[in-house]
Protein backbone atom coordinates (compact mmCIF):
# COMPACT_ATOMS: atom_id res chain seq x y z
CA UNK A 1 0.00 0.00 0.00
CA UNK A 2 3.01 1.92 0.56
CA UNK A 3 3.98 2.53 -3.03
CA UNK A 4 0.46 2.73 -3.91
CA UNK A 5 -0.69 5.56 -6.39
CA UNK A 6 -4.05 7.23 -4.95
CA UNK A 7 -5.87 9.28 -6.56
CA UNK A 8 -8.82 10.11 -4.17
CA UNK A 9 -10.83 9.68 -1.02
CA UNK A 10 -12.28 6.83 -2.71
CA UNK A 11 -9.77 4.82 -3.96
CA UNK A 12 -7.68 5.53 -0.40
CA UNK A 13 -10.43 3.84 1.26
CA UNK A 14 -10.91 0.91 -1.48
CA UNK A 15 -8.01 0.17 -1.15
CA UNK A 16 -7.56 0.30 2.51
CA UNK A 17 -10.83 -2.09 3.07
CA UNK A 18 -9.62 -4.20 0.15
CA UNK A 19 -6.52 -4.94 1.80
CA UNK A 20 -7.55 -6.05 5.24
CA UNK A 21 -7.82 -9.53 6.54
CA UNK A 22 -10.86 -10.53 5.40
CA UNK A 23 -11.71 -12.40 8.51
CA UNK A 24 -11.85 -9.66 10.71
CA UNK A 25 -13.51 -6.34 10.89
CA UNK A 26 -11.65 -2.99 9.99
CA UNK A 27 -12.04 -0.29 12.32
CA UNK A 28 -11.73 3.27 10.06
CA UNK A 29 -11.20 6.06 12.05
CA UNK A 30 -11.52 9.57 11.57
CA UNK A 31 -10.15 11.76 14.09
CA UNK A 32 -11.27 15.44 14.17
CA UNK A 33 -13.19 14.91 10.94
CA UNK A 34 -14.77 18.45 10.55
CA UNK A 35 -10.86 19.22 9.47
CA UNK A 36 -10.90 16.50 6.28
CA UNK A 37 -14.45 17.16 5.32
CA UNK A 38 -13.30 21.22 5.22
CA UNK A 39 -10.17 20.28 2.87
CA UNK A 40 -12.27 17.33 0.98
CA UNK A 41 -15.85 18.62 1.05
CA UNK A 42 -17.00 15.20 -0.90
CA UNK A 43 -15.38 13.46 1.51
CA UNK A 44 -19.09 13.04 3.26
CA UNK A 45 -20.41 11.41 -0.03
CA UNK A 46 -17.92 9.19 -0.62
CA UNK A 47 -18.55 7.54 2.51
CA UNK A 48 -21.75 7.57 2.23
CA UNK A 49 -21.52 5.73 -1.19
CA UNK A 50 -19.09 2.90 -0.04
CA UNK A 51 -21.13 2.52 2.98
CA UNK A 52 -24.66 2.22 0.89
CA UNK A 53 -22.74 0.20 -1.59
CA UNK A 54 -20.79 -2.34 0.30
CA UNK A 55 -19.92 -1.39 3.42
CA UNK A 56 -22.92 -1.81 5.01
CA UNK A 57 -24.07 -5.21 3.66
CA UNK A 58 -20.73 -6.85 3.97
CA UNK A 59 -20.39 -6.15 8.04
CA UNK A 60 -16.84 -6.30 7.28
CA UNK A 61 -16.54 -2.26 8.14
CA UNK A 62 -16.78 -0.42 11.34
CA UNK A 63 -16.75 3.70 10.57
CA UNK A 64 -16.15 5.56 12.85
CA UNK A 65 -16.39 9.49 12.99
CA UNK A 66 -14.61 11.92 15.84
CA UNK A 67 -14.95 15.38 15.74
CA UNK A 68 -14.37 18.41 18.26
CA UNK A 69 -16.55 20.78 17.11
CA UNK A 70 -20.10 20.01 17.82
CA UNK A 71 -21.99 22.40 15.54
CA UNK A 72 -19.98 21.16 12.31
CA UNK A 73 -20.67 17.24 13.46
CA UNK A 74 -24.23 18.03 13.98
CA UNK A 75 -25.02 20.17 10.91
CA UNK A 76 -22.61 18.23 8.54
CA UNK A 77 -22.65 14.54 9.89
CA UNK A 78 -25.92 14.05 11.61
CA UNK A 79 -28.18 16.93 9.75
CA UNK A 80 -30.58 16.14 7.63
CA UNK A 81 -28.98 17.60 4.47
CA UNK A 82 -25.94 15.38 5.27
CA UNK A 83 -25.20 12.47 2.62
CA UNK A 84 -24.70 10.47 6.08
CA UNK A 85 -28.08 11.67 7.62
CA UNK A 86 -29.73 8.51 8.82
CA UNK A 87 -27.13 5.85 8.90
CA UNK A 88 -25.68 6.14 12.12
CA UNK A 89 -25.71 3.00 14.14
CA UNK A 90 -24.43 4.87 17.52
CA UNK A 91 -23.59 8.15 18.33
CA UNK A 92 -21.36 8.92 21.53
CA UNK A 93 -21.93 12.84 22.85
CA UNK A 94 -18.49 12.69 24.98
CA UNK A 95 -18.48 14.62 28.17
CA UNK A 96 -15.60 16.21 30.28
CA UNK A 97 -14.71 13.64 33.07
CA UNK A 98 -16.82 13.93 36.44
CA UNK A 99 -14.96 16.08 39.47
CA UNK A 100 -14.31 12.95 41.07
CA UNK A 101 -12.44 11.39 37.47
CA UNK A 102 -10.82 15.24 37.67
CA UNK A 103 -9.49 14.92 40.68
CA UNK A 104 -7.76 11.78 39.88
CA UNK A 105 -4.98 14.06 37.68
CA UNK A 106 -3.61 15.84 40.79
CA UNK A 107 -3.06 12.86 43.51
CA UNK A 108 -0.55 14.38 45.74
CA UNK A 109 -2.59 17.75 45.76
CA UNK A 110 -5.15 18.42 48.33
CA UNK A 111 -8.75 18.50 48.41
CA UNK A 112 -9.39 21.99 48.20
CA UNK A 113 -6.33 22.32 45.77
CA UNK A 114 -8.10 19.60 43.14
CA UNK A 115 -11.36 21.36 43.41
CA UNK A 116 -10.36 24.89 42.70
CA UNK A 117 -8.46 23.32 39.61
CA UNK A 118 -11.55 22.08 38.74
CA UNK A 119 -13.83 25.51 39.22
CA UNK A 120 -11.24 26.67 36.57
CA UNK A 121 -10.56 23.67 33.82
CA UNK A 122 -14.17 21.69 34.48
CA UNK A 123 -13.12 18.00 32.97
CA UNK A 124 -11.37 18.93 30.21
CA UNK A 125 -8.05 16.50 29.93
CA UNK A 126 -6.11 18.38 28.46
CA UNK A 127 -6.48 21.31 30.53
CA UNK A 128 -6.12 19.49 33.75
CA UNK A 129 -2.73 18.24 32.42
CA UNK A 130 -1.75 21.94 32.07
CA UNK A 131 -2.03 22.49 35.57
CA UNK A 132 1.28 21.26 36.88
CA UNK A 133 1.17 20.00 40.68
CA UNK A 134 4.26 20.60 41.59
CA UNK A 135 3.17 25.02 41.16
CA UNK A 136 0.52 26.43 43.40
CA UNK A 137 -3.26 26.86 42.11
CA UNK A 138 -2.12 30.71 41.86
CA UNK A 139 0.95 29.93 40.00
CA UNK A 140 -0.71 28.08 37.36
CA UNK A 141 -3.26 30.60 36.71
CA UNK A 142 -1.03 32.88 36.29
CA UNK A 143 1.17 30.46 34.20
CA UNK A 144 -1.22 28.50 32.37
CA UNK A 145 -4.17 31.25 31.80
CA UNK A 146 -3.07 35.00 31.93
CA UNK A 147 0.18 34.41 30.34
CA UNK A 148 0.30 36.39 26.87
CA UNK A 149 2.04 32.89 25.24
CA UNK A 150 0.65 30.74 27.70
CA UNK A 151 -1.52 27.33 26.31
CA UNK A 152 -5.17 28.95 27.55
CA UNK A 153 -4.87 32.83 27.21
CA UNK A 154 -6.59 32.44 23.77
CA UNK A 155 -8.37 28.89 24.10
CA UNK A 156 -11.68 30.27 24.17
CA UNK A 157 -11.78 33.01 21.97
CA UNK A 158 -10.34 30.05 19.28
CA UNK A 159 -13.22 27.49 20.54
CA UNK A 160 -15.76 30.55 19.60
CA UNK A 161 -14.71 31.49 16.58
CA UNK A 162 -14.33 28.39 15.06
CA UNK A 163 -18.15 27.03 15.79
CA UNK A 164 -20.07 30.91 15.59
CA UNK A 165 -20.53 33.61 13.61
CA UNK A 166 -21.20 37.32 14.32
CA UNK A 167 -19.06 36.85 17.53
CA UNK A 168 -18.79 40.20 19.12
CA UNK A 169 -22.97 39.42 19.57
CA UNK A 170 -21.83 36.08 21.66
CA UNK A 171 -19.14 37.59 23.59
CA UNK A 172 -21.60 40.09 24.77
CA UNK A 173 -24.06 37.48 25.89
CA UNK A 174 -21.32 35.30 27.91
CA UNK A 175 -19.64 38.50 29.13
CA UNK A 176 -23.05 39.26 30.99
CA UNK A 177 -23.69 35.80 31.97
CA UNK A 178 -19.95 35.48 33.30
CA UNK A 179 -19.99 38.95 35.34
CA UNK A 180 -23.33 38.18 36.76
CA UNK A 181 -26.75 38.79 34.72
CA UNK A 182 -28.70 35.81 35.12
CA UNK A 183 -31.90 37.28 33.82
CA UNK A 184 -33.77 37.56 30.02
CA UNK A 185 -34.22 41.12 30.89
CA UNK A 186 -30.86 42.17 32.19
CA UNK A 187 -28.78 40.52 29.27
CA UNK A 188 -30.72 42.32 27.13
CA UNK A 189 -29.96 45.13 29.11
CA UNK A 190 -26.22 44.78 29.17
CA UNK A 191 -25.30 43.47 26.12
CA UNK A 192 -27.78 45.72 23.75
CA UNK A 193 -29.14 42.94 21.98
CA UNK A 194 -33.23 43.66 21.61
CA UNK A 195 -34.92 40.95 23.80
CA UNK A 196 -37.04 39.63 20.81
CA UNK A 197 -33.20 38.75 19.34
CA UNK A 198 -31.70 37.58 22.42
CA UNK A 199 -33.28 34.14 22.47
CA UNK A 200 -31.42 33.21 18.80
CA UNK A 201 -27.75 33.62 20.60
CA UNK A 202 -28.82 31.87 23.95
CA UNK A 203 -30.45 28.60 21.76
CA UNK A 204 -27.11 28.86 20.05
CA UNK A 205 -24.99 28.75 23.06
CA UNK A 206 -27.43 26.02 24.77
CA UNK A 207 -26.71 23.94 21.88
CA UNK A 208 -22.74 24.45 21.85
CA UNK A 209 -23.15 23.02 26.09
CA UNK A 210 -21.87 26.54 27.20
CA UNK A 211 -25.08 28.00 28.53
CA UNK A 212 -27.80 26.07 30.52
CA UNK A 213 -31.35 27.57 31.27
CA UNK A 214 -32.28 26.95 35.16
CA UNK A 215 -35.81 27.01 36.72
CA UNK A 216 -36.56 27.18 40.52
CA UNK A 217 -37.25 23.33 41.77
CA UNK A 218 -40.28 22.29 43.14
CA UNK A 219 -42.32 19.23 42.61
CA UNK A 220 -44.96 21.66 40.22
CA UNK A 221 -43.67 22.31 36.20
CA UNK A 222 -41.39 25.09 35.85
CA UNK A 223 -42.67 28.38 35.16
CA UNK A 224 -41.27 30.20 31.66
CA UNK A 225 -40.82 33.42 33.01
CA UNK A 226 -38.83 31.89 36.46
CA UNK A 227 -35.69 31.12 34.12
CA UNK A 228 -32.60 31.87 34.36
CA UNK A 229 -29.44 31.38 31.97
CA UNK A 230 -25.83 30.49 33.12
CA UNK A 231 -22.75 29.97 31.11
CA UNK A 232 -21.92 26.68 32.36
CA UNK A 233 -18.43 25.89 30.99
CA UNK A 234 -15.64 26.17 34.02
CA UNK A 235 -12.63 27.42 31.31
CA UNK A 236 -14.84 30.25 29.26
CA UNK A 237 -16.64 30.98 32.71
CA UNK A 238 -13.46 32.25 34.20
CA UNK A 239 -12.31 33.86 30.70
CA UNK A 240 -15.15 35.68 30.07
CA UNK A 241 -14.53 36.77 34.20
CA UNK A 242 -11.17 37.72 34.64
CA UNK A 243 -9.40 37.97 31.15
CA UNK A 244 -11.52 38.91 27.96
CA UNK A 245 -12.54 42.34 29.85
CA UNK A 246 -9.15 42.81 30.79
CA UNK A 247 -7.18 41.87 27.91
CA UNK A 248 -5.29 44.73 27.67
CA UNK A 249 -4.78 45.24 31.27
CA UNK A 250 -3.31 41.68 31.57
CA UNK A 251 -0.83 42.09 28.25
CA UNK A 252 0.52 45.25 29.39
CA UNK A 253 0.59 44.38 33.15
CA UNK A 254 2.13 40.68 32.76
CA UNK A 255 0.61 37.40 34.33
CA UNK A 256 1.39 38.51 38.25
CA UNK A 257 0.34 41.68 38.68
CA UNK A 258 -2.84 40.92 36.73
CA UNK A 259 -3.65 38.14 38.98
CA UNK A 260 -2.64 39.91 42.09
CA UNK A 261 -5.05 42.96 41.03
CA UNK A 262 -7.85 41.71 39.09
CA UNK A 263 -8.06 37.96 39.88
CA UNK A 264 -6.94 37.47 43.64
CA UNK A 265 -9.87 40.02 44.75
CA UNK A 266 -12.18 38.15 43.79
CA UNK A 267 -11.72 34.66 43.62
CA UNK A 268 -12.64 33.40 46.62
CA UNK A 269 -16.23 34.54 46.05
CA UNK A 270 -16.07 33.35 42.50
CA UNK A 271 -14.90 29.80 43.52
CA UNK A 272 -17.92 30.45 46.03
CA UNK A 273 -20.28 30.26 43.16
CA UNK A 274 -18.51 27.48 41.92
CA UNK A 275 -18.33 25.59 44.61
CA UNK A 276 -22.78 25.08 44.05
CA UNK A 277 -22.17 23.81 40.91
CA UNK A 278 -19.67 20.99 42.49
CA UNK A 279 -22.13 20.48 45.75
CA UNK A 280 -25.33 19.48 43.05
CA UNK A 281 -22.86 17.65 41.01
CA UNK A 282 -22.16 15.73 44.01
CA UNK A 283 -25.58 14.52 44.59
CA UNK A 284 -25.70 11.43 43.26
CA UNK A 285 -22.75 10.00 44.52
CA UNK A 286 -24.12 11.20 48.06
CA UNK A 287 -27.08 9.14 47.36
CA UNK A 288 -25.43 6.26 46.01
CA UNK A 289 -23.55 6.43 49.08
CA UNK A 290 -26.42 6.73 51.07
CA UNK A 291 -28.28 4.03 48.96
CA UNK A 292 -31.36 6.64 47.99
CA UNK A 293 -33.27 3.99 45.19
CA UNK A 294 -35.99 6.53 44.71
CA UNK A 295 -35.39 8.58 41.14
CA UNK A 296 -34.58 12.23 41.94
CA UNK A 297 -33.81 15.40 40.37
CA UNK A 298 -30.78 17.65 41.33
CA UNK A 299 -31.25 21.79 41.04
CA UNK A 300 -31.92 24.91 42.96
CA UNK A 301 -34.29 27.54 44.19
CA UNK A 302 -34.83 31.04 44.33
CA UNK A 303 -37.74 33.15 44.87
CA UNK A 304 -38.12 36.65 46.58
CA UNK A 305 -37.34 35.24 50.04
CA UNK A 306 -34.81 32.84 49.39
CA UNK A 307 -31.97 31.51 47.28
CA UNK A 308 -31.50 28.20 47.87
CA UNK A 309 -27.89 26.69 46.59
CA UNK A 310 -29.36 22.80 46.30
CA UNK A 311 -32.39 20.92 46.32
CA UNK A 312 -32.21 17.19 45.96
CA UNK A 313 -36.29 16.77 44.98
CA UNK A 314 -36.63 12.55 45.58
CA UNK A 315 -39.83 10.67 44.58
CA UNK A 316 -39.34 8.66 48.56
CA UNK A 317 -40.79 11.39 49.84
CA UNK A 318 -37.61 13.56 50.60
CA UNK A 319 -36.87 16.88 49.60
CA UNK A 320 -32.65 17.84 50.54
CA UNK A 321 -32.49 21.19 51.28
CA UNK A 322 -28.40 22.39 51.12
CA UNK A 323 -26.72 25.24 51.86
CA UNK A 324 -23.20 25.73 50.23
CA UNK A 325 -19.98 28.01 52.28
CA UNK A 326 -16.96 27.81 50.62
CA UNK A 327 -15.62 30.36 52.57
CA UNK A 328 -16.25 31.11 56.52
CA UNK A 329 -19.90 30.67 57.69
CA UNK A 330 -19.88 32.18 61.12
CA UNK A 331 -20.37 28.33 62.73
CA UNK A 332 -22.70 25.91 63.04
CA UNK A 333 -25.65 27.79 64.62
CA UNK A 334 -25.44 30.18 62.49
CA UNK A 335 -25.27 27.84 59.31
CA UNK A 336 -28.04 25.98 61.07
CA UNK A 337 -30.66 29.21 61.85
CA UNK A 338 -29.94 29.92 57.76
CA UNK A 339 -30.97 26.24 56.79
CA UNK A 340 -33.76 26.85 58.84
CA UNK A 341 -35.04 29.73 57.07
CA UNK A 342 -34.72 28.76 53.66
CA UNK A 343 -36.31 25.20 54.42
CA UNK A 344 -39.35 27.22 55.70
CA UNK A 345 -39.37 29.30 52.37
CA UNK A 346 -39.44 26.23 50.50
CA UNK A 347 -42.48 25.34 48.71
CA UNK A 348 -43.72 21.99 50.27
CA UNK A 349 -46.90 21.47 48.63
CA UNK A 350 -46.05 17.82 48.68
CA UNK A 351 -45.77 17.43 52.57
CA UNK A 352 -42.32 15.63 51.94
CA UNK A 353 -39.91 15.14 54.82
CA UNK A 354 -37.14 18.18 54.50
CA UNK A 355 -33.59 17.26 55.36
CA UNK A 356 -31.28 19.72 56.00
CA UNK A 357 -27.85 19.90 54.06
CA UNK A 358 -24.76 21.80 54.97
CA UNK A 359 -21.51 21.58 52.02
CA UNK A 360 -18.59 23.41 53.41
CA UNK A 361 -14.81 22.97 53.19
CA UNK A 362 -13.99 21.22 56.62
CA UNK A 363 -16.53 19.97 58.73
CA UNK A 364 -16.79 21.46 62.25
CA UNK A 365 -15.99 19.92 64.68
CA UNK A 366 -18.70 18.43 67.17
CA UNK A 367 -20.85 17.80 64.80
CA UNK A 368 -23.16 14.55 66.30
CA UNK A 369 -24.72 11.64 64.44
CA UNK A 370 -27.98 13.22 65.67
CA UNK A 371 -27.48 16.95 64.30
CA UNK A 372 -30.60 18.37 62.48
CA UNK A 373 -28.34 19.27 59.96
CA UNK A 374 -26.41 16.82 57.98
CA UNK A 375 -22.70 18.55 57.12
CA UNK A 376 -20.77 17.15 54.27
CA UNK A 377 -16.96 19.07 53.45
CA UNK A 378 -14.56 17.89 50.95
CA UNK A 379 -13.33 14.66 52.00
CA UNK A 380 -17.35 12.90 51.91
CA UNK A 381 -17.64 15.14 48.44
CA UNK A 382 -14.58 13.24 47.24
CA UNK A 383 -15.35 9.86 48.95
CA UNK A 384 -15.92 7.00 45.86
CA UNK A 385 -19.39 5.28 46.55
């Protein structure tokens, strides 16, 4: 095959298939295939052909199709107007790894150390393998992130531009939803985009996994007008936070004395907000721990009286009602009088039994099997079921 004169797509892959042991099935592989069907645009046909014609029926083929960028595999591979629309046998949406599979890349770090690397990469492997243990959390930020050369600086603004159009619109939208605006209303508001046109960019960025829509939790349907949008993806979360509004602050400045002025403020209350998102992802291996059966649903609440961080809504009967500190919380009393409030500003139409929930750092000490409030810190987060 070496010395073998080819001519096209098609008589590559003739002549690959053609040449295998005809006893056993060929595995074809594309990896990052929006790249080859860019260069080969019939590339997408000709597969489909020598699927339809042989391919298929002989079972001697398995095709398989990797890409990274979601919008091109969806539109080009799976869409309708694709020549492959219709003949995939599986499809695999691959996900970052869990917090627990994240943690798993920094061993000799601690607890706290593994989940702020997490607040900042989410389960992105390659990402997490930029963070090198043997630098503080700091010094990596400043290394791998806010460094004009360093790997991440301009990671997102590449992701972007390579699945949207019309960016500057986007930016604007996950600018907003990064510093804070939560709301249909107050996007609209700060980014200038009429609300009528607003929806278009959120759909787009719902479909792309950056941006989830949120409703309040209760056991009744969610109300349309109770939602709320945040940009759910850990590395453009931070970007959009701390270095796209600052660019030119950080390139002039240098990596340290932008982190020391524009990041250190304020990340303790942004790993805060975090630190939510890790206590509902954390759920289920509670539960499984715990050895809940019942199906469930994981989210929050917020109304005019209260904002609750997570509510574990359980079809046993049991509604989890948790508060989240990553930072100091006063004690337990105090922690305890606030769980109390926001469990009586729950909704219980249901009459189910409320449990009280406590996710901080380090678990006080004292704390009895009896407590009213059930505390879990870091090391029962990272416990494996």
């Amino acid at each position: 095959m070496a010395d073998a004169a080819v001519e096209s797509w098609k008589h590559a892959l003739e002549l690959i298939v053609k040449s295998a042991p005809r006893d056993k099935k060929l595995v074809l592989a594309f990896d990052e295939f929006q790249w080859m069907a860019y260069a080969s645009p019939e590339l997408p046909a000709v597969l489909q052909e020598l699927w339809d014609r042989d391919w298929k029926r002989s079972g001697r083929v398995m095709l398989v199709l990797c890409g990274s960028y979601l919008g091109f595999m969806e539109r080009e591979v799976l869409g309708q107007k694709s020549p492959l629309f219709g003949r995939r046998t599986a499809q695999i949406h691959l996900q970052p790894f869990s917090y627990l599979e994240a943690a798993e890349f920094h061993p000799r770090l601690s607890l706290t150390d593994r989940a702020r690397i997490f607040f900042v990469c989410g389960g992105v492997p390659l990402y997490l393998e930029l963070f090198d243990p043997d630098r503080s959390v700091e010094q990596n930020i400043e290394h791998v992130l806010l460094a004009e050369h360093s790997p991440l600086f301009r990671e997102a603004d590449f992701l972007l531009r390579e699945e949207l159009r019309d960016v500057e619109s986007y930016y604007a939208v996950l600018l907003a939803l990064a510093t804070g605006s939560a709301l249909h209303k107050d996007i609209a508001a700060r980014t200038s985009i009429p609300e009528r046109s607003l929806g278009y960019y959120l759909k787009q960025l719902e479909d792309l996994g950056y941006v989830e829509r949120r409703y309040p939790l209760t056991e009744h349907a969610p109300v349309k007008r109770a939602v709320r949008y945040a940009l759910c993806d850990p590395l453009l979360r931070f970007w959009f936070r701390f270095v796209f509004r600052n660019h030119t602050f950080v390139l002039q400045r240098g990596p340290t004395h932008a982190y020391r002025e524009l990041v250190r403020p304020e990340l303790d209350s942004y790993f805060g907000s975090c630190f939510e998102t890790l206590c509902r992802k954390a759920m289920p291996v509670l539960y499984a721990r715990e050895r809940v059966s019942a199906a469930y649903r994981i989210g929050q609440y917020w109304s005019r009286d209260a904002q609750i961080d997570v509510v574990g809504l359980r079809e046993d009967g049991v509604t989890d009602i948790g508060e989240c500190k990553w930072g100091a919380y006063g004690g337990k009393a105090r922690l305890q009088a606030e769980l109390e409030q926001k469990i009586a500003a729950y909704p219980n139409a249901r009459g189910a039994t409320l449990v009280a929930r406590a996710f901080v750092r380090k678990r006080p000490d004292g704390v009895s099997a009896d407590s009213p409030v059930r505390f879990h810190d870091l090391d029962d987060l990272y416990a494996r079921p």
